[in-house]
N, C-alpha and C. Protein backbone atom coordinates (compact mmCIF):
# COMPACT_ATOMS: atom_id res chain seq x y z
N UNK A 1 -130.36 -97.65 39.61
CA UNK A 1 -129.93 -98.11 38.30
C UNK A 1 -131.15 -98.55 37.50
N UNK A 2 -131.23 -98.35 35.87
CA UNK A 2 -132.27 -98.65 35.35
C UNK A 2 -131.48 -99.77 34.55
N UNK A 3 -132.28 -101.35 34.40
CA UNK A 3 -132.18 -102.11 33.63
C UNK A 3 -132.27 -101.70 31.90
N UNK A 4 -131.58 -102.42 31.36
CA UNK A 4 -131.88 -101.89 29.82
C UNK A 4 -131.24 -103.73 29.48
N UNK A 5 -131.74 -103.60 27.58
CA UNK A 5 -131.25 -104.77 27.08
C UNK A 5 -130.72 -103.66 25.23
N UNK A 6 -130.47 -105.00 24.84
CA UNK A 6 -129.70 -104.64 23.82
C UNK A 6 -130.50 -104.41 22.41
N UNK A 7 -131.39 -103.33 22.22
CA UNK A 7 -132.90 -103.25 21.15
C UNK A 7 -132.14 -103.21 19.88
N UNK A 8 -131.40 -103.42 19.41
CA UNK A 8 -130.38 -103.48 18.19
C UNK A 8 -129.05 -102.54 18.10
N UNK A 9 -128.91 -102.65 16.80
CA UNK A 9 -127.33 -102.37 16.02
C UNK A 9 -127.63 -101.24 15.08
N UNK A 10 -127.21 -100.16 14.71
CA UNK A 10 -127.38 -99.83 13.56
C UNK A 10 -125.86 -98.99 13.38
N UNK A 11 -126.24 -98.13 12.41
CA UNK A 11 -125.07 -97.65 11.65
C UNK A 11 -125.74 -96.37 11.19
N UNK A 12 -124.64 -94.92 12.12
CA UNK A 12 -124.90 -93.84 11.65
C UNK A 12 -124.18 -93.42 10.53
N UNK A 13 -125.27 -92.72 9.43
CA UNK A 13 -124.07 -92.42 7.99
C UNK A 13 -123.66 -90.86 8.40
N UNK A 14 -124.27 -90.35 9.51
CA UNK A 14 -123.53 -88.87 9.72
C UNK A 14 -122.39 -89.22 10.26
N UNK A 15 -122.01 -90.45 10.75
CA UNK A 15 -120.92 -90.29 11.64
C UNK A 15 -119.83 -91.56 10.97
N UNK A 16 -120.58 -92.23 10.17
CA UNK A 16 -120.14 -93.38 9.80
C UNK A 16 -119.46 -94.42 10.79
N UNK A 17 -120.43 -94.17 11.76
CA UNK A 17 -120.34 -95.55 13.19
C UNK A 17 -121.21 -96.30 13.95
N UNK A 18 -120.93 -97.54 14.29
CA UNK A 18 -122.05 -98.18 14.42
C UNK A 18 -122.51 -97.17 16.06
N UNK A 19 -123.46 -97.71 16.05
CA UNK A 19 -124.02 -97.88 17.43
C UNK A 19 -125.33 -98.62 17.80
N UNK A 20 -124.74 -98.57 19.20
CA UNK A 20 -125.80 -100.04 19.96
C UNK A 20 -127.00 -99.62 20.90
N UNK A 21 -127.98 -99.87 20.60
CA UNK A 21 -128.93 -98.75 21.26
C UNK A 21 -129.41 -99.90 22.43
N UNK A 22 -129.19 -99.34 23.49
CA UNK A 22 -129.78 -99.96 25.20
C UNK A 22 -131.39 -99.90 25.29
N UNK A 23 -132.00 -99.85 25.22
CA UNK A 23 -133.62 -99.66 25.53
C UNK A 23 -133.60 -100.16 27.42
N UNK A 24 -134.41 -99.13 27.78
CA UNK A 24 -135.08 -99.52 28.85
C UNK A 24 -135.70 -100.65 29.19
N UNK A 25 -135.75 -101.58 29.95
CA UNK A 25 -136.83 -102.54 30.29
C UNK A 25 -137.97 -102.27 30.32
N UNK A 26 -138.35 -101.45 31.25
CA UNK A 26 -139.52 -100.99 31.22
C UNK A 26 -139.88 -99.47 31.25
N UNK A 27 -139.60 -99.55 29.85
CA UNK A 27 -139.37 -97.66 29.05
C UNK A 27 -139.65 -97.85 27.46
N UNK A 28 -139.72 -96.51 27.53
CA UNK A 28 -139.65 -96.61 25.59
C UNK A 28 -138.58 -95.43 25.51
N UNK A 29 -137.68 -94.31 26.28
CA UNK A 29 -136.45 -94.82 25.59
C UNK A 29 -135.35 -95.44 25.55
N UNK A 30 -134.60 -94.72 25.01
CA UNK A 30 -133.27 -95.46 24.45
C UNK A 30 -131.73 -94.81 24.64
N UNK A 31 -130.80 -95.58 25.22
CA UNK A 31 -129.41 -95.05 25.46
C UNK A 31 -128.69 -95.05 23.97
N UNK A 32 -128.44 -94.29 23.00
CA UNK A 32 -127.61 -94.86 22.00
C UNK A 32 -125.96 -94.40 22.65
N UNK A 33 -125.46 -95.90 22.16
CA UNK A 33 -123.82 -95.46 22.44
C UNK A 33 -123.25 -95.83 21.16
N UNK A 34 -122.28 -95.35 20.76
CA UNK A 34 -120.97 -95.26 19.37
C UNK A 34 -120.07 -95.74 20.02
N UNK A 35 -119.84 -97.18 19.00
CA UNK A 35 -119.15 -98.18 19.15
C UNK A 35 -117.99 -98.60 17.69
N UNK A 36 -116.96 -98.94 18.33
CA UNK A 36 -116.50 -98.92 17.28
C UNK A 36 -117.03 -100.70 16.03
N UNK A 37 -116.06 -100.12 14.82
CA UNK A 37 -116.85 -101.67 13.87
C UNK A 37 -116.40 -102.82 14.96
N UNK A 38 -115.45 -103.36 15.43
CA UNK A 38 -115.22 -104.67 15.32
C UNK A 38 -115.88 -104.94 17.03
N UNK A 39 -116.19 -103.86 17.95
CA UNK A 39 -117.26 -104.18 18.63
C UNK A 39 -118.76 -104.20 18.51
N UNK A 40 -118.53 -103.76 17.24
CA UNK A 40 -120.27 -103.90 16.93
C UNK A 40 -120.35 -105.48 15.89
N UNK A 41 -119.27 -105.47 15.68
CA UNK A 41 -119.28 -106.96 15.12
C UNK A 41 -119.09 -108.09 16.17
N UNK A 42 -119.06 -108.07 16.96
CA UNK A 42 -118.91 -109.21 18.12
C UNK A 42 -120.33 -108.86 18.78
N UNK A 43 -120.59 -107.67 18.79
CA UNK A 43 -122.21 -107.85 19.43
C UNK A 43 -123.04 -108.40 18.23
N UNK A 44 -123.04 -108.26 17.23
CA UNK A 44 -124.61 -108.60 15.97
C UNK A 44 -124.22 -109.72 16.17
N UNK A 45 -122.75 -110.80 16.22
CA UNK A 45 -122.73 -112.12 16.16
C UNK A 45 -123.69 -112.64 17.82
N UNK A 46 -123.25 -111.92 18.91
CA UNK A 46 -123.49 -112.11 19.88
C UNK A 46 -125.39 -112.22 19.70
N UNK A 47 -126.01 -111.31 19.15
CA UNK A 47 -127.26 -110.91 19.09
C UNK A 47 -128.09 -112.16 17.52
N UNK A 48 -126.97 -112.66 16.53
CA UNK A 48 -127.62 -113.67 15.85
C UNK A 48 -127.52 -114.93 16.54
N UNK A 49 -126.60 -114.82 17.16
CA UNK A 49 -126.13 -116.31 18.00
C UNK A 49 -125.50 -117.14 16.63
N UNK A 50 -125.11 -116.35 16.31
CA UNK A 50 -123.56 -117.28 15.46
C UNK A 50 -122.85 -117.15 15.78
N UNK A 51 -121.36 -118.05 15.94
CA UNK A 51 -119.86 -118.17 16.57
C UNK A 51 -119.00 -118.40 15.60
N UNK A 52 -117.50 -118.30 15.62
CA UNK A 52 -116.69 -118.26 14.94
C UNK A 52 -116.23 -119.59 15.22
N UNK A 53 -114.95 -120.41 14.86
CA UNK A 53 -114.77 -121.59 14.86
C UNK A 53 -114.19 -121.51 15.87
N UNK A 54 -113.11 -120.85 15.81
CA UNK A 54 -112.00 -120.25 16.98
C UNK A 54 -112.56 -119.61 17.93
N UNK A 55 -112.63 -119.51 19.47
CA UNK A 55 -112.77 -118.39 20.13
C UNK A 55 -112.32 -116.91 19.91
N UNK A 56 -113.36 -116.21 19.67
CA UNK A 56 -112.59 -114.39 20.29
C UNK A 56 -112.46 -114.09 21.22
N UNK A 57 -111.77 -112.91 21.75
CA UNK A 57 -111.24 -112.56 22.60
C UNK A 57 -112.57 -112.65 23.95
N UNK A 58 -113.79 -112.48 23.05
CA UNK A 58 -115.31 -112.26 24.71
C UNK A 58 -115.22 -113.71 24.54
N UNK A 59 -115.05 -114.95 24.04
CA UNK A 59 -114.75 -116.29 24.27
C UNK A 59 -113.80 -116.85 25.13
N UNK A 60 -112.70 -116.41 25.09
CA UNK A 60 -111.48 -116.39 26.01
C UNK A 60 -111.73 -115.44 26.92
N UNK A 61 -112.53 -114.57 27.07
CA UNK A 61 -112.45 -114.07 28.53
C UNK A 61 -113.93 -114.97 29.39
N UNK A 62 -114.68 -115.01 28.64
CA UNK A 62 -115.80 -115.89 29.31
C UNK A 62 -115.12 -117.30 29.59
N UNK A 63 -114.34 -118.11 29.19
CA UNK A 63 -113.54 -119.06 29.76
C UNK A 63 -112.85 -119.20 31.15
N UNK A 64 -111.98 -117.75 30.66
CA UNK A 64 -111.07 -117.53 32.26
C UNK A 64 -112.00 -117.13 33.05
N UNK A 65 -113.08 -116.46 32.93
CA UNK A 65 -114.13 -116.48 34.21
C UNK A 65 -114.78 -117.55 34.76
N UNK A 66 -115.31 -118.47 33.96
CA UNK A 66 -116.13 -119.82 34.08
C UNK A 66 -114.76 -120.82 34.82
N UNK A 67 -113.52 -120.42 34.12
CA UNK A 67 -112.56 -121.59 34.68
C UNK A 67 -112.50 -121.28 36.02
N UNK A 68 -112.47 -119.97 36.46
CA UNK A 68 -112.57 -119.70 38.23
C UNK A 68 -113.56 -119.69 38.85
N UNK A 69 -114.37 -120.59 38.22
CA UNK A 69 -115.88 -120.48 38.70
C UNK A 69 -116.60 -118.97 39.32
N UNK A 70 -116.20 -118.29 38.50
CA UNK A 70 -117.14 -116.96 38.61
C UNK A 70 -117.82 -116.79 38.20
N UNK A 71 -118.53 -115.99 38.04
CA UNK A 71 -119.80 -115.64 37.57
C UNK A 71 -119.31 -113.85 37.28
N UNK A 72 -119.80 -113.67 35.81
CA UNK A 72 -120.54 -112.09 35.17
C UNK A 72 -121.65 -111.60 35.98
N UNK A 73 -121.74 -111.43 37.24
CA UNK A 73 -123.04 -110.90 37.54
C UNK A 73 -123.54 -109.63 36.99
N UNK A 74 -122.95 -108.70 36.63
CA UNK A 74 -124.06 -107.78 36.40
C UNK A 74 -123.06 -106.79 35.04
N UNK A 75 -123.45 -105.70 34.02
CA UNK A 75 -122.17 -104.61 33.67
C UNK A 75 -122.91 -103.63 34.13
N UNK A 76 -122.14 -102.43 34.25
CA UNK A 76 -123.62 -101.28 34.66
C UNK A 76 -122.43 -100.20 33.58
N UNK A 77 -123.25 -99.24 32.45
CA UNK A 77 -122.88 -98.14 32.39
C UNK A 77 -123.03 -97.04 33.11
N UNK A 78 -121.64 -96.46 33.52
CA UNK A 78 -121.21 -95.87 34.74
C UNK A 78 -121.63 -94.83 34.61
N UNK A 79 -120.98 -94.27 33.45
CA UNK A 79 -120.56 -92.36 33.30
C UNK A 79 -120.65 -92.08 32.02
N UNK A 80 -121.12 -91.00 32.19
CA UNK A 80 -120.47 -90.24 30.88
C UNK A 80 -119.40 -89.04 30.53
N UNK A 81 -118.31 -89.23 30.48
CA UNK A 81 -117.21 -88.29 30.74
C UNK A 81 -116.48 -87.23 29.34
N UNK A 82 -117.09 -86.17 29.02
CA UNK A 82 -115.92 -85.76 27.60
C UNK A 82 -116.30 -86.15 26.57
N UNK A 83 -117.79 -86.70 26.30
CA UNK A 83 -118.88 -87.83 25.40
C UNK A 83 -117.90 -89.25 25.22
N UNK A 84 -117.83 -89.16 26.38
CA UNK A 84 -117.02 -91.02 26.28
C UNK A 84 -117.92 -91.73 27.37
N UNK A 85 -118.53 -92.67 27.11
CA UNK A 85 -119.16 -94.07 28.07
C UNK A 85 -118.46 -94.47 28.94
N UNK A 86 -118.48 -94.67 29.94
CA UNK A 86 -117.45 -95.45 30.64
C UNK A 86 -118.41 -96.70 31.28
N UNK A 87 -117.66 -97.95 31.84
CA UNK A 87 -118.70 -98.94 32.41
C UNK A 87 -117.57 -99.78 32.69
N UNK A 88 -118.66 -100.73 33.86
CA UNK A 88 -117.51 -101.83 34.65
C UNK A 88 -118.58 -102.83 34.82
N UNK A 89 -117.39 -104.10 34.83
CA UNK A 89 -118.00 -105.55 34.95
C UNK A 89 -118.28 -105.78 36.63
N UNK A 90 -119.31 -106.80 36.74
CA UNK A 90 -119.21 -106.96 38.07
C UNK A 90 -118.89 -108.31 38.32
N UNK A 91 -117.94 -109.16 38.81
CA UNK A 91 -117.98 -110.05 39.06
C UNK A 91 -117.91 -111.08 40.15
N UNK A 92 -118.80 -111.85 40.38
CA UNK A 92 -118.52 -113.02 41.62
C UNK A 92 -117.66 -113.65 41.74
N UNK A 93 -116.20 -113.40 42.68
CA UNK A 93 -115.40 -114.36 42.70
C UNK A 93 -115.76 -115.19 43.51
N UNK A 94 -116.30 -115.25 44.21
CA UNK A 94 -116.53 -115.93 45.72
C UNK A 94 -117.80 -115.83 46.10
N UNK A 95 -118.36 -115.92 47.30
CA UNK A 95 -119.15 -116.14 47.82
C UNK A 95 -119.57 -114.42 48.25
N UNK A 96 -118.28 -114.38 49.07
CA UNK A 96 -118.45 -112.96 49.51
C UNK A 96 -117.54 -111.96 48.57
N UNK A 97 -117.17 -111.65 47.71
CA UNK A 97 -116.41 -110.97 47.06
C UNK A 97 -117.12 -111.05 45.55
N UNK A 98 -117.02 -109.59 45.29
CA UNK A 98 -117.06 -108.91 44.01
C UNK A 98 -116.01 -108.55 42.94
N UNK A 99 -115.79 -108.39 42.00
CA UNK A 99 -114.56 -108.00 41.74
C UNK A 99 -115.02 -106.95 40.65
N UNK A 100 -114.83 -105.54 40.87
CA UNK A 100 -115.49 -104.67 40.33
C UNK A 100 -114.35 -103.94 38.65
N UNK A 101 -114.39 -104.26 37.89
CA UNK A 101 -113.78 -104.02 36.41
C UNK A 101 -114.39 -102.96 35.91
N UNK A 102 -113.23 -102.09 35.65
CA UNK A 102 -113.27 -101.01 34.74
C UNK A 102 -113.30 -101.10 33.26
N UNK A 103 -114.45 -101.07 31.98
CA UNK A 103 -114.75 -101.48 30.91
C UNK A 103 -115.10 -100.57 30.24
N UNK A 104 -115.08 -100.84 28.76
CA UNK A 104 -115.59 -99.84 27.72
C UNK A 104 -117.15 -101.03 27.52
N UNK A 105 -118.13 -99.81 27.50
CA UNK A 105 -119.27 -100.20 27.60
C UNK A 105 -119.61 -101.00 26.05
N UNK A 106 -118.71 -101.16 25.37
CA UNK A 106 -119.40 -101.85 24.28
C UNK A 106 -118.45 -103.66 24.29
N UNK A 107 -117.55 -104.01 25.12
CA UNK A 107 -117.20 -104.79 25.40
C UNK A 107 -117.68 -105.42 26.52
N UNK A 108 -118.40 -104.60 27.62
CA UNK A 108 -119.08 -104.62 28.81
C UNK A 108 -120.69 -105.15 28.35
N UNK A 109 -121.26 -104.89 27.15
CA UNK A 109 -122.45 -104.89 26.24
C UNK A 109 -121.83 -106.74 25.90
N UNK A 110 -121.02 -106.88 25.29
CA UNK A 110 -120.71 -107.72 24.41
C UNK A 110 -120.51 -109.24 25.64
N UNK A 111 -119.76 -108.88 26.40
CA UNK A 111 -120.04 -109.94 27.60
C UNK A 111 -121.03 -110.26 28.18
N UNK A 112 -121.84 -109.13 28.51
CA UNK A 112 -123.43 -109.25 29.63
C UNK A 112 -124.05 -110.10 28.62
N UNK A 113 -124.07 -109.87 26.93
CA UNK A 113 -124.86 -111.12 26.15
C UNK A 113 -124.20 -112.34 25.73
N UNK A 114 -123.09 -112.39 26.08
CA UNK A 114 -122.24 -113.32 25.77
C UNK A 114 -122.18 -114.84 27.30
N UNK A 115 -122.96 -114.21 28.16
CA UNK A 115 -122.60 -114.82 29.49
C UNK A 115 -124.00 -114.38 29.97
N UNK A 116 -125.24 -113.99 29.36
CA UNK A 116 -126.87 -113.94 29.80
C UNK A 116 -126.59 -113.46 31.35
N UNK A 117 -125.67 -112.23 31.34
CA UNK A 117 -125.89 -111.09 32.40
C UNK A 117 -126.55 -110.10 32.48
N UNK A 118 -127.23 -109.73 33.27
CA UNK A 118 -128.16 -108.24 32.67
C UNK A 118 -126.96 -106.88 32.96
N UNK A 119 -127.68 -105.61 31.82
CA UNK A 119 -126.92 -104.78 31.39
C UNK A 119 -127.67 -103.50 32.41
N UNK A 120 -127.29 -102.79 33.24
CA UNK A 120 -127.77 -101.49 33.75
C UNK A 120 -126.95 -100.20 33.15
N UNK A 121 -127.63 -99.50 33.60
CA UNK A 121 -127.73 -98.01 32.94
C UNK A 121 -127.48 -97.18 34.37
N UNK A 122 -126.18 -96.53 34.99
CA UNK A 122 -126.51 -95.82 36.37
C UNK A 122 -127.38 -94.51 35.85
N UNK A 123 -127.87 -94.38 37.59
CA UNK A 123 -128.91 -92.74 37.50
C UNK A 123 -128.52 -91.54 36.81
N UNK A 124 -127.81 -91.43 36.91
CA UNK A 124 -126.17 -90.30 36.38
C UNK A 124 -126.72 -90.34 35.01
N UNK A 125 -126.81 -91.26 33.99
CA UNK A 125 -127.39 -91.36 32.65
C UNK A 125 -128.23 -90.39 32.04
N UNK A 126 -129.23 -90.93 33.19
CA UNK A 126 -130.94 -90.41 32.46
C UNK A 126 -131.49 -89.60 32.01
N UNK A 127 -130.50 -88.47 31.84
CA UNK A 127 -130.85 -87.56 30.79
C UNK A 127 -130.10 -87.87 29.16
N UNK A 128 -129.08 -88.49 29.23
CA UNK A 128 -128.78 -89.15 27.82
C UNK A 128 -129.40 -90.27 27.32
N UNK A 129 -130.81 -90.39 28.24
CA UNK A 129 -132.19 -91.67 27.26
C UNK A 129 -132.26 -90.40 26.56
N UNK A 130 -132.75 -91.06 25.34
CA UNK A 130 -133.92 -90.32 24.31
C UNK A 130 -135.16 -90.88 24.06
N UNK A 131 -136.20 -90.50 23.59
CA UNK A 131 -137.19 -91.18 23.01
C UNK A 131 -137.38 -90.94 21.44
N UNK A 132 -137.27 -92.03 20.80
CA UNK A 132 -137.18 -91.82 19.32
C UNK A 132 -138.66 -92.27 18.78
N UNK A 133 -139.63 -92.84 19.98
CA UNK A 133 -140.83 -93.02 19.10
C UNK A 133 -142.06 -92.01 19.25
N UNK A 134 -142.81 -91.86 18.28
CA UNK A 134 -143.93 -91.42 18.69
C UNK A 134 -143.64 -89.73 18.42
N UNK A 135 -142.87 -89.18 17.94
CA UNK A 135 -142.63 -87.83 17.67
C UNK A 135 -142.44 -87.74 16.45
N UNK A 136 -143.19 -86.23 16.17
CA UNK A 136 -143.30 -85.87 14.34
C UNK A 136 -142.19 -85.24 14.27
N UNK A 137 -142.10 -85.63 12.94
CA UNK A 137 -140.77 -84.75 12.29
C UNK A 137 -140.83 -83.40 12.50
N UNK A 138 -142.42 -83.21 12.53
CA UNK A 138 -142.23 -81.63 12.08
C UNK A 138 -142.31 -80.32 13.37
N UNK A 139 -142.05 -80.98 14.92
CA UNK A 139 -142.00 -80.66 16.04
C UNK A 139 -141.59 -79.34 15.95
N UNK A 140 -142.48 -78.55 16.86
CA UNK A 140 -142.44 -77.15 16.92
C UNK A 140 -140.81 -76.53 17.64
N UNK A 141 -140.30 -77.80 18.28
CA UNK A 141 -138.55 -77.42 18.79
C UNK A 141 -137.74 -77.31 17.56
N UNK A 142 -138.18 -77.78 16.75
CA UNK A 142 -137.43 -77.60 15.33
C UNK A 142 -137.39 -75.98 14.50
N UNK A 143 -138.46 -75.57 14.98
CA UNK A 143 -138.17 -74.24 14.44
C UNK A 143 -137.42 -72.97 14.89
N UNK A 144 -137.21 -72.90 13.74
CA UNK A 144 -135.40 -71.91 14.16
C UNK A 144 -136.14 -70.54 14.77
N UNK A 145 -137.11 -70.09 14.48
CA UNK A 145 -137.40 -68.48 14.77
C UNK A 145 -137.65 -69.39 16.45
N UNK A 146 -137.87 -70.07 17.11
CA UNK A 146 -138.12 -70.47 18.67
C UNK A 146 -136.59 -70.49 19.56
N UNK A 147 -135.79 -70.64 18.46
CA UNK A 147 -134.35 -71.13 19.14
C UNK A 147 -134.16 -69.93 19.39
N UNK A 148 -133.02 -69.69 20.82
CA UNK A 148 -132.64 -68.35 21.46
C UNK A 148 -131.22 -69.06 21.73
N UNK A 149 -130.40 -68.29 21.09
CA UNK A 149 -129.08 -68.48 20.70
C UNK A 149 -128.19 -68.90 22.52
N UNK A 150 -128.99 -67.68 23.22
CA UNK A 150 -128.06 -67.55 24.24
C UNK A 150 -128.43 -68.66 25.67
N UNK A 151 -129.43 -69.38 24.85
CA UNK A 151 -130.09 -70.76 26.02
C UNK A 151 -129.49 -71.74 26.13
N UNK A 152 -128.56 -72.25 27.23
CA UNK A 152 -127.57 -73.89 27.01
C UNK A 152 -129.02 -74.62 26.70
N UNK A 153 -130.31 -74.36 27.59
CA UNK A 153 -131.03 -75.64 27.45
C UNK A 153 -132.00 -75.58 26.19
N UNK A 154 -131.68 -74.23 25.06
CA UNK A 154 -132.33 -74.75 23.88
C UNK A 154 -131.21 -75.06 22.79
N UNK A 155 -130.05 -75.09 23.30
CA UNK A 155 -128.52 -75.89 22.41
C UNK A 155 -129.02 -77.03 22.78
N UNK A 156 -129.13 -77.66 24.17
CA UNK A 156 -129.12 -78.88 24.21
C UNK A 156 -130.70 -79.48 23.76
N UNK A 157 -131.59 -78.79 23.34
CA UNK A 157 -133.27 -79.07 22.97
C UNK A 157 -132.54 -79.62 21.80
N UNK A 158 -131.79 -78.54 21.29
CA UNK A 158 -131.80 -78.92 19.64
C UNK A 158 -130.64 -79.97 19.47
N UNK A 159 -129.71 -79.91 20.36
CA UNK A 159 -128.73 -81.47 20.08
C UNK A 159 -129.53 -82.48 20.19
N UNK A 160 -130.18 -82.47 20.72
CA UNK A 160 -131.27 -83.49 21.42
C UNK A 160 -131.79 -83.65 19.98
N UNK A 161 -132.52 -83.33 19.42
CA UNK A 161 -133.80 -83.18 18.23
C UNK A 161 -132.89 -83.39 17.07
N UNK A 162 -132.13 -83.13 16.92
CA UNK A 162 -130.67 -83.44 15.83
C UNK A 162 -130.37 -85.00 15.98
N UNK A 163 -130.06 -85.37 17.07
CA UNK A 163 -129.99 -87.02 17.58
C UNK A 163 -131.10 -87.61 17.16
N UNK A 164 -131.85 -87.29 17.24
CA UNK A 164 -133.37 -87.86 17.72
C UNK A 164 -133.81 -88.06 15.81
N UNK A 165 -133.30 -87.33 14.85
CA UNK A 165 -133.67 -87.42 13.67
C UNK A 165 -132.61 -88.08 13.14
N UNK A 166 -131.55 -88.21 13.20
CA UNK A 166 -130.32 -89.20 12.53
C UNK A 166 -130.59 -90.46 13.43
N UNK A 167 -131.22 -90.96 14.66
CA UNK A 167 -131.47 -92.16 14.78
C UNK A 167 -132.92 -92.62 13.58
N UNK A 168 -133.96 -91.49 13.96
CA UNK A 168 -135.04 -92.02 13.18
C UNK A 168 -134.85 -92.39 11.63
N UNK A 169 -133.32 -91.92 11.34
CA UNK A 169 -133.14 -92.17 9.72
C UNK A 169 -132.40 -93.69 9.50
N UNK A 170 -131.81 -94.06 11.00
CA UNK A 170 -130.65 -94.98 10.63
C UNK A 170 -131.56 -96.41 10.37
N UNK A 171 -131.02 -97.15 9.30
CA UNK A 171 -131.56 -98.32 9.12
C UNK A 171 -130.48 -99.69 9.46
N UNK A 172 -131.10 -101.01 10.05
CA UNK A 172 -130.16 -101.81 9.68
C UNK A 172 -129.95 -102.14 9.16
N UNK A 173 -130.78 -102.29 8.04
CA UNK A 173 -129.52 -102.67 6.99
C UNK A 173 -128.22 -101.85 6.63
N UNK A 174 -128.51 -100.57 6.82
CA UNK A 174 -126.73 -99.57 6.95
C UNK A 174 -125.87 -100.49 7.47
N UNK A 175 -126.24 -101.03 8.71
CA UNK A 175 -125.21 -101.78 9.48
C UNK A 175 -124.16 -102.73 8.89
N UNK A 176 -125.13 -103.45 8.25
CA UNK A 176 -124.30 -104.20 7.46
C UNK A 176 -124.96 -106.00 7.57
């Protein structure tokens, strides 16, 4: 499993959705996942460290965990299935017992900072890191006379390089 933390928020206008980009610990790239608004609004609060008056729902669940004296030990994003995230909580009930939760990784995101758990990334991933720094726009994979129609792995060069330029455009302030 590779550690990652939470390198910001932004907001794609191709897709008009947020997403939460994972960074490696010790990497330069980046997992982006598409999240919907009102989980990307419980993470930026989570990430300014402002609270609402009332508890939300990652307030009331960090309660009922703390009230059973458990512990959030770890979230790990699991899978990637059908371009859907999948991820599970890990938790200490006990001494000897885990209690392993099936989660949507942006609620799984929203707890690990809500309860200073660290966030993993399984092996299974690591080809959906990207690296968004340090590359020119004007990259020789970009040119169409190189693309060969009948290559999955120059469809996926160029999904790749398509991603890789709608992150380099997204700003936070889009976010909101």
């Amino acid at each position: 499993m590779k550690e990652v933390f939470v390198s910001g928020l932004a907001f794609d206008t191709a897709t008009k959705a947020p997403v939460v980009l994972l960074r490696e610990r010790d990497g330069e790239k980046v997992l982006p996942i598409w999240i919907g608004p009102n989980e990307a609004g419980v993470i930026a609060l989570e990430l300014s460290g402002m609270t609402y008056r009332r508890p939300l729902t990652h307030d009331l669940l960090k309660s009922v965990i703390s009230g059973f004296n458990a512990e959030l030990q770890k979230v790990v994003v699991s899978g990637l299935r059908e371009n859907t995230f999948y991820a599970k909580f890990y938790i200490q009930a006990s001494e000897n017992e885990i209690i392993e939760i099936d989660a949507r990784p942006s609620d799984s995101i929203a707890m690990a900072l809500k309860m200073g758990s660290p966030i993993f990334v399984s092996e299974e991933l690591g080809d959906s890191f990207i690296e968004i720094e340090n590359e020119e726009a004007g990259d020789a994979e970009d040119d169409e006379d190189d693309f060969d129609e009948d290559s999955d792995e120059d469809f996926e060069n160029s999904t790749q390089n398509e991603l890789r330029k709608r992150l380099r455009s997204i700003k936070p302030e889009d976010f909101g």
